[in-house]
C-alpha atoms as a PDB file:
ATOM      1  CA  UNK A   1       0.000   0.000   0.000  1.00  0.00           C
ATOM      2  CA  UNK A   2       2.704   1.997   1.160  1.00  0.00           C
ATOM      3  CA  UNK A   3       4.442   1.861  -2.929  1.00  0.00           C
ATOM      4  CA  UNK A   4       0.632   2.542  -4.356  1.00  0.00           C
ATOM      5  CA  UNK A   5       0.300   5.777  -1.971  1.00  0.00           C
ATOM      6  CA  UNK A   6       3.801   7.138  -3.368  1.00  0.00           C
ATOM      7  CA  UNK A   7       2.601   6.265  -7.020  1.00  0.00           C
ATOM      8  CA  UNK A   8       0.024   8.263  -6.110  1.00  0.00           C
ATOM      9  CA  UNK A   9       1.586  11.504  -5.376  1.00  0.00           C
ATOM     10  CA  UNK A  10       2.931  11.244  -8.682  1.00  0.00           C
ATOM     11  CA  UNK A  11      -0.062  11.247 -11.204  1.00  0.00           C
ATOM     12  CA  UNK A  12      -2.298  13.799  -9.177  1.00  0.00           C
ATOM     13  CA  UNK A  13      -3.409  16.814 -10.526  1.00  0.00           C
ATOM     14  CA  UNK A  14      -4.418  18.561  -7.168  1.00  0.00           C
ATOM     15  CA  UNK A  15      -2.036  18.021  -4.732  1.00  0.00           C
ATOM     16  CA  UNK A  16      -2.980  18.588  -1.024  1.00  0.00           C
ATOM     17  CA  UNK A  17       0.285  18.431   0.651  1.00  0.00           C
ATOM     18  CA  UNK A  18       1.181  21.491   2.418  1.00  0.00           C
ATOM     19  CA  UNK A  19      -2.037  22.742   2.260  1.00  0.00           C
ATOM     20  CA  UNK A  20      -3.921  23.724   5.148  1.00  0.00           C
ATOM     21  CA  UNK A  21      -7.842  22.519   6.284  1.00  0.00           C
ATOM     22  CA  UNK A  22      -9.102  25.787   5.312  1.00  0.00           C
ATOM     23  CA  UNK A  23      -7.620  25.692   1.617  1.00  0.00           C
ATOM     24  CA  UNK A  24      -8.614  22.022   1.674  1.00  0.00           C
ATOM     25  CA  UNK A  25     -12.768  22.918   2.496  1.00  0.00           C
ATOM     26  CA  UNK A  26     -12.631  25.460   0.198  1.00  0.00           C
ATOM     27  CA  UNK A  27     -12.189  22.889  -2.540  1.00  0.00           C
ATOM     28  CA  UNK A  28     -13.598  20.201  -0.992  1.00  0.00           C
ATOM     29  CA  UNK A  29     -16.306  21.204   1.342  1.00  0.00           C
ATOM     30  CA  UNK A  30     -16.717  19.658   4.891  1.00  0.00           C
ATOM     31  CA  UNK A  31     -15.285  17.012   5.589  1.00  0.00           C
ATOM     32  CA  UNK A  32     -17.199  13.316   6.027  1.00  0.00           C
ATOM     33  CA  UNK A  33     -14.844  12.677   9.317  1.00  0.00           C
ATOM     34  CA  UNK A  34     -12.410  14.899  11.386  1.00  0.00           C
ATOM     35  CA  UNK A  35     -10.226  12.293  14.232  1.00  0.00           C
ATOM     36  CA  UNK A  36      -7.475  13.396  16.400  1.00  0.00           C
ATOM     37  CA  UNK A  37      -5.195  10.486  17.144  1.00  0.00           C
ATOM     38  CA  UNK A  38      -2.411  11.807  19.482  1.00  0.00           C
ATOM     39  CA  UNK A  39      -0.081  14.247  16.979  1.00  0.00           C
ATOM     40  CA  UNK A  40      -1.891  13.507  13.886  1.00  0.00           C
ATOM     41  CA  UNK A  41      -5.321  14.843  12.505  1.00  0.00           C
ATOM     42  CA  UNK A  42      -7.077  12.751  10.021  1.00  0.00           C
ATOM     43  CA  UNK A  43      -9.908  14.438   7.819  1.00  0.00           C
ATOM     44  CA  UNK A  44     -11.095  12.578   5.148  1.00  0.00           C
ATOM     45  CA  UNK A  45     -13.536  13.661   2.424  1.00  0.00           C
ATOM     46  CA  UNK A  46     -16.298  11.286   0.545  1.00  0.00           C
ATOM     47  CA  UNK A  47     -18.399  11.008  -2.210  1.00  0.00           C
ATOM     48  CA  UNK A  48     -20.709   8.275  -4.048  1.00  0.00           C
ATOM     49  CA  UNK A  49     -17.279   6.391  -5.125  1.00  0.00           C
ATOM     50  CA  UNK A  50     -14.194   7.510  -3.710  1.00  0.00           C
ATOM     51  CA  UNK A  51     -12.545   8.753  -0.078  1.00  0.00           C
ATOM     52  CA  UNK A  52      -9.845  11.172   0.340  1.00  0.00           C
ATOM     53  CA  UNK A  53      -7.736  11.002   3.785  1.00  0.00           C
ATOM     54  CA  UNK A  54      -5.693  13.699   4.493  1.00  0.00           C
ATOM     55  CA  UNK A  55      -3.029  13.563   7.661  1.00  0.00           C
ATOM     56  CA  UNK A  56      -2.096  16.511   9.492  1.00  0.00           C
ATOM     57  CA  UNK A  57       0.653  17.106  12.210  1.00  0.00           C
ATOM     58  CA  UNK A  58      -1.289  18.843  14.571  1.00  0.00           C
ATOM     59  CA  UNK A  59       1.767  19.782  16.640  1.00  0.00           C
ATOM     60  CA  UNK A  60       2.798  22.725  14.499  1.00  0.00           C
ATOM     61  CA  UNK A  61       1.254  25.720  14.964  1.00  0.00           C
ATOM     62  CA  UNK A  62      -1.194  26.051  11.528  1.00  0.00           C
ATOM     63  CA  UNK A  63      -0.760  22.345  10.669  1.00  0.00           C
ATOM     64  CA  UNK A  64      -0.543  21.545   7.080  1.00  0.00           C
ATOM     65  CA  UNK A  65      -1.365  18.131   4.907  1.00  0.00           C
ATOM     66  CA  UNK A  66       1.509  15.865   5.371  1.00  0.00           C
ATOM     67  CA  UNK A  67       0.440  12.812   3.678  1.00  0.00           C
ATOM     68  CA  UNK A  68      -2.663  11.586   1.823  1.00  0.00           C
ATOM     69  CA  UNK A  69      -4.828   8.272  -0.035  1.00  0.00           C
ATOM     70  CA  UNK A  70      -7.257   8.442  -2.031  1.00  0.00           C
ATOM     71  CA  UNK A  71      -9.375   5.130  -1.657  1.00  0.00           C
ATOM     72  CA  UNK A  72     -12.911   3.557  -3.265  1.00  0.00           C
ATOM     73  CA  UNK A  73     -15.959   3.011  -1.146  1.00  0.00           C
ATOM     74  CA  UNK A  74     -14.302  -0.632  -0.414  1.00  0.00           C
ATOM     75  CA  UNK A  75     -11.053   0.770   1.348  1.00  0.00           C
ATOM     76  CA  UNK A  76      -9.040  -0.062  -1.461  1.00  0.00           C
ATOM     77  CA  UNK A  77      -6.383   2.151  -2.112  1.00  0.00           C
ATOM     78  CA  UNK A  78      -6.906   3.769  -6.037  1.00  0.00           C
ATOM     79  CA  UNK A  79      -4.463   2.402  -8.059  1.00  0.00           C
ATOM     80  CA  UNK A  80      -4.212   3.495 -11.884  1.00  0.00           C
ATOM     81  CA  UNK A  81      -4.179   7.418 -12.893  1.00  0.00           C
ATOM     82  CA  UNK A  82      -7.846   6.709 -14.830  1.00  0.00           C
ATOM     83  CA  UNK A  83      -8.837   5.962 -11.684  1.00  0.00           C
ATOM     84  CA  UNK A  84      -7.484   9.022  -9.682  1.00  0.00           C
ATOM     85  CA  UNK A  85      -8.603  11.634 -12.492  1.00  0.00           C
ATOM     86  CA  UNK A  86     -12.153   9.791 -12.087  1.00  0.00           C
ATOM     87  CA  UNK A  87     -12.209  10.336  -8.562  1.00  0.00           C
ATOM     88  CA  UNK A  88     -10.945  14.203  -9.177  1.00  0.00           C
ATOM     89  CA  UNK A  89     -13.667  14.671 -11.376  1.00  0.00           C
ATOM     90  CA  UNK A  90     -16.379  13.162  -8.591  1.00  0.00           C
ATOM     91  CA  UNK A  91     -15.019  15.591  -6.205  1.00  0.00           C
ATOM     92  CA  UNK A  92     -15.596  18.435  -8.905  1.00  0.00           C
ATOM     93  CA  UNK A  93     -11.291  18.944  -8.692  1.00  0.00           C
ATOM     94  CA  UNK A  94     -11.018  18.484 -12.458  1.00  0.00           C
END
């Protein structure tokens, strides 16, 4: 999972890292969950198809997106750039 994440990163059009959660809702809207889990923040954002999870280091001051998936509905992590430009265009990022 850990090679498919990094693949990732690589064929996205929007990337969120370094962003904050305010640029992040103004793209994305609110988020579908919001968990604090001792330094890190995890927000994650869904539609009909696809889930985006975002990780934050809330230690720093204005904390910004550090890492990020993008996953379907069944948890599986997107794999192909079809797919991710698909899932873009669900989320109205296109």
């Amino acid at each position: 999972e850990e090679i498919v994440a990094k693949e990732q990163k690589k064929v996205v059009k929007v990337n969120f890292l370094g962003k904050t959660i305010s640029e992040i809702k103004s793209n994305l809207g609110n988020e579908s969950l919001f968990r604090i889990d001792g330094n890190t923040n995890t927000v994650r954002f869904d539609n009909n198809f696809f889930k985006i999870f975002l990780f934050f280091n809330n230690s720093e001051k204005k904390p910004k997106v550090q890492y990020f998936e993008i996953r379907n509905n069944l948890g599986e992590l997107i794999q192909t750039k079809k797919q991710i430009e698909v899932c873009y265009k669900e989320f109205g990022l296109t």
